[in-house]
C-alpha atoms as a PDB file:
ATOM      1  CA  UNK A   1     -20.983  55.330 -30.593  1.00  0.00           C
ATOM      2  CA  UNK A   2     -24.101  57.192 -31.222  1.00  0.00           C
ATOM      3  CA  UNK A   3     -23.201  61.290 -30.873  1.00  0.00           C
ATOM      4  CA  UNK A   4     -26.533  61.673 -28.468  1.00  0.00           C
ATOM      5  CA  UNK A   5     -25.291  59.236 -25.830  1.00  0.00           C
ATOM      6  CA  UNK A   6     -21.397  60.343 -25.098  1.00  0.00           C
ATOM      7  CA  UNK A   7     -20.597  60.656 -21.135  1.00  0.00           C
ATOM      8  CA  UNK A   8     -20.456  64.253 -20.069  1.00  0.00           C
ATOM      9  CA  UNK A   9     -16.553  64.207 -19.882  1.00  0.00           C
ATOM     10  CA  UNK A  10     -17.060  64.112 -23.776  1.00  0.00           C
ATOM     11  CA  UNK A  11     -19.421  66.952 -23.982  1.00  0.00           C
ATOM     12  CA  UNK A  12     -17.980  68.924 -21.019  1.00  0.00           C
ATOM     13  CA  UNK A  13     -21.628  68.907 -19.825  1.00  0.00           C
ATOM     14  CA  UNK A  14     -21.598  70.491 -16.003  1.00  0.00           C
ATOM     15  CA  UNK A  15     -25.170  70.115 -15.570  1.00  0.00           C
ATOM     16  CA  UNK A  16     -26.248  68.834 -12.347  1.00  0.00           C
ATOM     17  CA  UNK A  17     -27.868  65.631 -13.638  1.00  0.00           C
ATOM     18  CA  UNK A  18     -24.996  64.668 -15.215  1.00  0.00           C
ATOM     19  CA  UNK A  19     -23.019  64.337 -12.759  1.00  0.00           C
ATOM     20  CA  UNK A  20     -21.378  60.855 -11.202  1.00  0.00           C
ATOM     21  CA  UNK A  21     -23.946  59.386  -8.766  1.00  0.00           C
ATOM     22  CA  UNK A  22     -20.563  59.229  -6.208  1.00  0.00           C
ATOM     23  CA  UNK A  23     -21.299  62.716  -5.948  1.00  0.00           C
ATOM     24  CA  UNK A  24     -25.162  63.185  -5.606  1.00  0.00           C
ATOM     25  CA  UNK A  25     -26.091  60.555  -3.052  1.00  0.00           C
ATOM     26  CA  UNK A  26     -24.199  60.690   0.143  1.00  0.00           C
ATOM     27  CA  UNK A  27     -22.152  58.195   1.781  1.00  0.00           C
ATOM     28  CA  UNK A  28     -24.232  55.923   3.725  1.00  0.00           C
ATOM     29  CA  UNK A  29     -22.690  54.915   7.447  1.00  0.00           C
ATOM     30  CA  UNK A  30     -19.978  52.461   7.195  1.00  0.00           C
ATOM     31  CA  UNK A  31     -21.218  48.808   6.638  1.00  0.00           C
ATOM     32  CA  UNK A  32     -20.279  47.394   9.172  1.00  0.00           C
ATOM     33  CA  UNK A  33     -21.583  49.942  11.841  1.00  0.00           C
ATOM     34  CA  UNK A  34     -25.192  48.913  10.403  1.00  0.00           C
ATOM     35  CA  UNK A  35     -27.408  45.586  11.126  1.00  0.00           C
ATOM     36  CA  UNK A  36     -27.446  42.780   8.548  1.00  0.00           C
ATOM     37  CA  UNK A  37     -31.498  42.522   9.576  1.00  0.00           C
ATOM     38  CA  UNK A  38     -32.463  46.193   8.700  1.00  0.00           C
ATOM     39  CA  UNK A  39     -30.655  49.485   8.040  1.00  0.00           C
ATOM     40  CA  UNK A  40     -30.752  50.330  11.886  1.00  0.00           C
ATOM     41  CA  UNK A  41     -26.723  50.810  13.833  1.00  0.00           C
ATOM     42  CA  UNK A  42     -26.053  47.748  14.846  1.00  0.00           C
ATOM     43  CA  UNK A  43     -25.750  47.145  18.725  1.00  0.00           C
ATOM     44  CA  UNK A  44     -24.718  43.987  19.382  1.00  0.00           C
ATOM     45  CA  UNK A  45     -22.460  40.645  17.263  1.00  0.00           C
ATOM     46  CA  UNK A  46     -23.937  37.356  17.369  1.00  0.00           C
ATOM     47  CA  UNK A  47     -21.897  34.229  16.666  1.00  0.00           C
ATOM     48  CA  UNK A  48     -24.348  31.298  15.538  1.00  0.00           C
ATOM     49  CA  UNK A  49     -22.477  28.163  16.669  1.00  0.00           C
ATOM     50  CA  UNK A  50     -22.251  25.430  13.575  1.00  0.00           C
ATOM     51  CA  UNK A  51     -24.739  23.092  13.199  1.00  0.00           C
ATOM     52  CA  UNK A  52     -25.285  20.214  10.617  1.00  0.00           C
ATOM     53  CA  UNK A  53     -27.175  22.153   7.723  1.00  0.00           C
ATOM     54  CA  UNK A  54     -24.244  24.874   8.193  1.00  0.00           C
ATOM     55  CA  UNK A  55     -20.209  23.903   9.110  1.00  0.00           C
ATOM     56  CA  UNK A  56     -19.026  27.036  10.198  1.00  0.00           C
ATOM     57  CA  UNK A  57     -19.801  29.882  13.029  1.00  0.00           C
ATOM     58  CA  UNK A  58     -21.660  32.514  10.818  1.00  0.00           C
ATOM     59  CA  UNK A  59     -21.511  36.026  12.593  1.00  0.00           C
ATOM     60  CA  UNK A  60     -24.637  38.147  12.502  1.00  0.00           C
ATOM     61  CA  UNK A  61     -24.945  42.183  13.546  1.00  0.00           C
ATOM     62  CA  UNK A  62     -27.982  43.005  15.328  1.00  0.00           C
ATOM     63  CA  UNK A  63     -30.214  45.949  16.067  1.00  0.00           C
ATOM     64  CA  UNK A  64     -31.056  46.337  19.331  1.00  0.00           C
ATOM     65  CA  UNK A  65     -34.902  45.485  18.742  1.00  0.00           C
ATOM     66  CA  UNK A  66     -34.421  42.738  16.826  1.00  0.00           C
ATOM     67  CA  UNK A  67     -31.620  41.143  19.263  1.00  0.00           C
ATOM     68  CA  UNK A  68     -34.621  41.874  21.756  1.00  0.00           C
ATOM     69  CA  UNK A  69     -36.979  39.973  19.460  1.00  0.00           C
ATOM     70  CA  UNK A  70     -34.412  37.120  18.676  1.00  0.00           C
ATOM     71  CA  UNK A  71     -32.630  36.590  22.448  1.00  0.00           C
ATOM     72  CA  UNK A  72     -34.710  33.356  23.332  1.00  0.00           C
ATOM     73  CA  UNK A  73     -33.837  32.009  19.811  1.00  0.00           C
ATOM     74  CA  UNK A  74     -30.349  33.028  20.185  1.00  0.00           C
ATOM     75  CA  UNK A  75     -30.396  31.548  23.153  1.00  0.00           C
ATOM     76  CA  UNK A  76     -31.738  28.070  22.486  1.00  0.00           C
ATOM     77  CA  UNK A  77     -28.991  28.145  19.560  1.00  0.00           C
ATOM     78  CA  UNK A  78     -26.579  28.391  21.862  1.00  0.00           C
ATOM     79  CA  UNK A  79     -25.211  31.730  20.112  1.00  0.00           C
ATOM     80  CA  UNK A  80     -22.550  34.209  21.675  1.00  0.00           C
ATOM     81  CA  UNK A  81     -23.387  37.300  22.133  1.00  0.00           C
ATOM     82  CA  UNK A  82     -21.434  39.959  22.620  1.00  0.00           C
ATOM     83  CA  UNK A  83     -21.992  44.236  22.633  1.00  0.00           C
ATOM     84  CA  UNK A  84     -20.370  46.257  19.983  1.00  0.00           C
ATOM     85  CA  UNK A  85     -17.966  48.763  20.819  1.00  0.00           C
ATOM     86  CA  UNK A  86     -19.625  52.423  20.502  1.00  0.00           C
ATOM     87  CA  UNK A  87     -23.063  50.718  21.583  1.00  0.00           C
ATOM     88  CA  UNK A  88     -24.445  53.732  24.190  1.00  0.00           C
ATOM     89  CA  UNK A  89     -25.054  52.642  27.651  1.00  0.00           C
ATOM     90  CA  UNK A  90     -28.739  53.556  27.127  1.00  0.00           C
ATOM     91  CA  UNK A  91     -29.303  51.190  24.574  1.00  0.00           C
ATOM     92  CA  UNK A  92     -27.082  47.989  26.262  1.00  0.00           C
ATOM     93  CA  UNK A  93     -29.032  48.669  29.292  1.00  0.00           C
ATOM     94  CA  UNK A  94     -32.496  48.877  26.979  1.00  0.00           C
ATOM     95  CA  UNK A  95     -31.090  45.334  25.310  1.00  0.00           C
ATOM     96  CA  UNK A  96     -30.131  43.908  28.546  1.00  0.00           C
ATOM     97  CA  UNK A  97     -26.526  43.467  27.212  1.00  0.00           C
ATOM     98  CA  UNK A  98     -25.139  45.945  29.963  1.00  0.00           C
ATOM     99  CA  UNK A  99     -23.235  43.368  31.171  1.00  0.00           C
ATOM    100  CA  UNK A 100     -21.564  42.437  27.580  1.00  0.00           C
ATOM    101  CA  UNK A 101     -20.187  45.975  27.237  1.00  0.00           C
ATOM    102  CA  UNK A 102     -16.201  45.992  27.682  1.00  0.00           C
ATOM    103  CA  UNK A 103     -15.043  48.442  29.689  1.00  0.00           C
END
């Protein structure tokens, strides 16, 4: 190994650029409180029913303003729709999925 390119543990470096990348960039919100159509929370889980191009239900997780952008496609698909827990009453009332909350 060339001398010039040992990790820091070798060299006992402590400067702040060489430190693990784990450390530097902060945790992002859990994966599955965010969309899979943008890095927005998601607000609400969609369950796209099978169809002949694709065998199985495929579950999707939804922003509120693209579930507002996708409803009469979702819709037409025959998709179930339901509100994630933690989704704020402002923003299920905003989506129209009020009524999909669980109490």
């Amino acid at each position: 190994m060339n001398a010039r390119f040992q990790p820091p543990s070798v060299t006992n470096d402590t400067h702040p650029a060489c430190q693990p990348l784990d450390e530097a960039i902060p945790a992002p919100e859990a994966p599955a409180d965010l969309a899979c159509c943008c890095p927005a929370k998601a607000a609400v889980r969609v369950i796209m029913p099978p169809t002949q191009a694709r065998p199985d239900e495929t579950d999707l997780l939804l922003c509120g303003h693209h579930y507002l952008a996708s409803r009469t496609a979702l819709a037409a698909a025959h998709a179930v729709v339901q509100a994630l827990p933690g989704t704020s009453n402002d923003v299920a009332t905003w989506i129209g999925a009020g009524s999909l909350l669980q109490a």
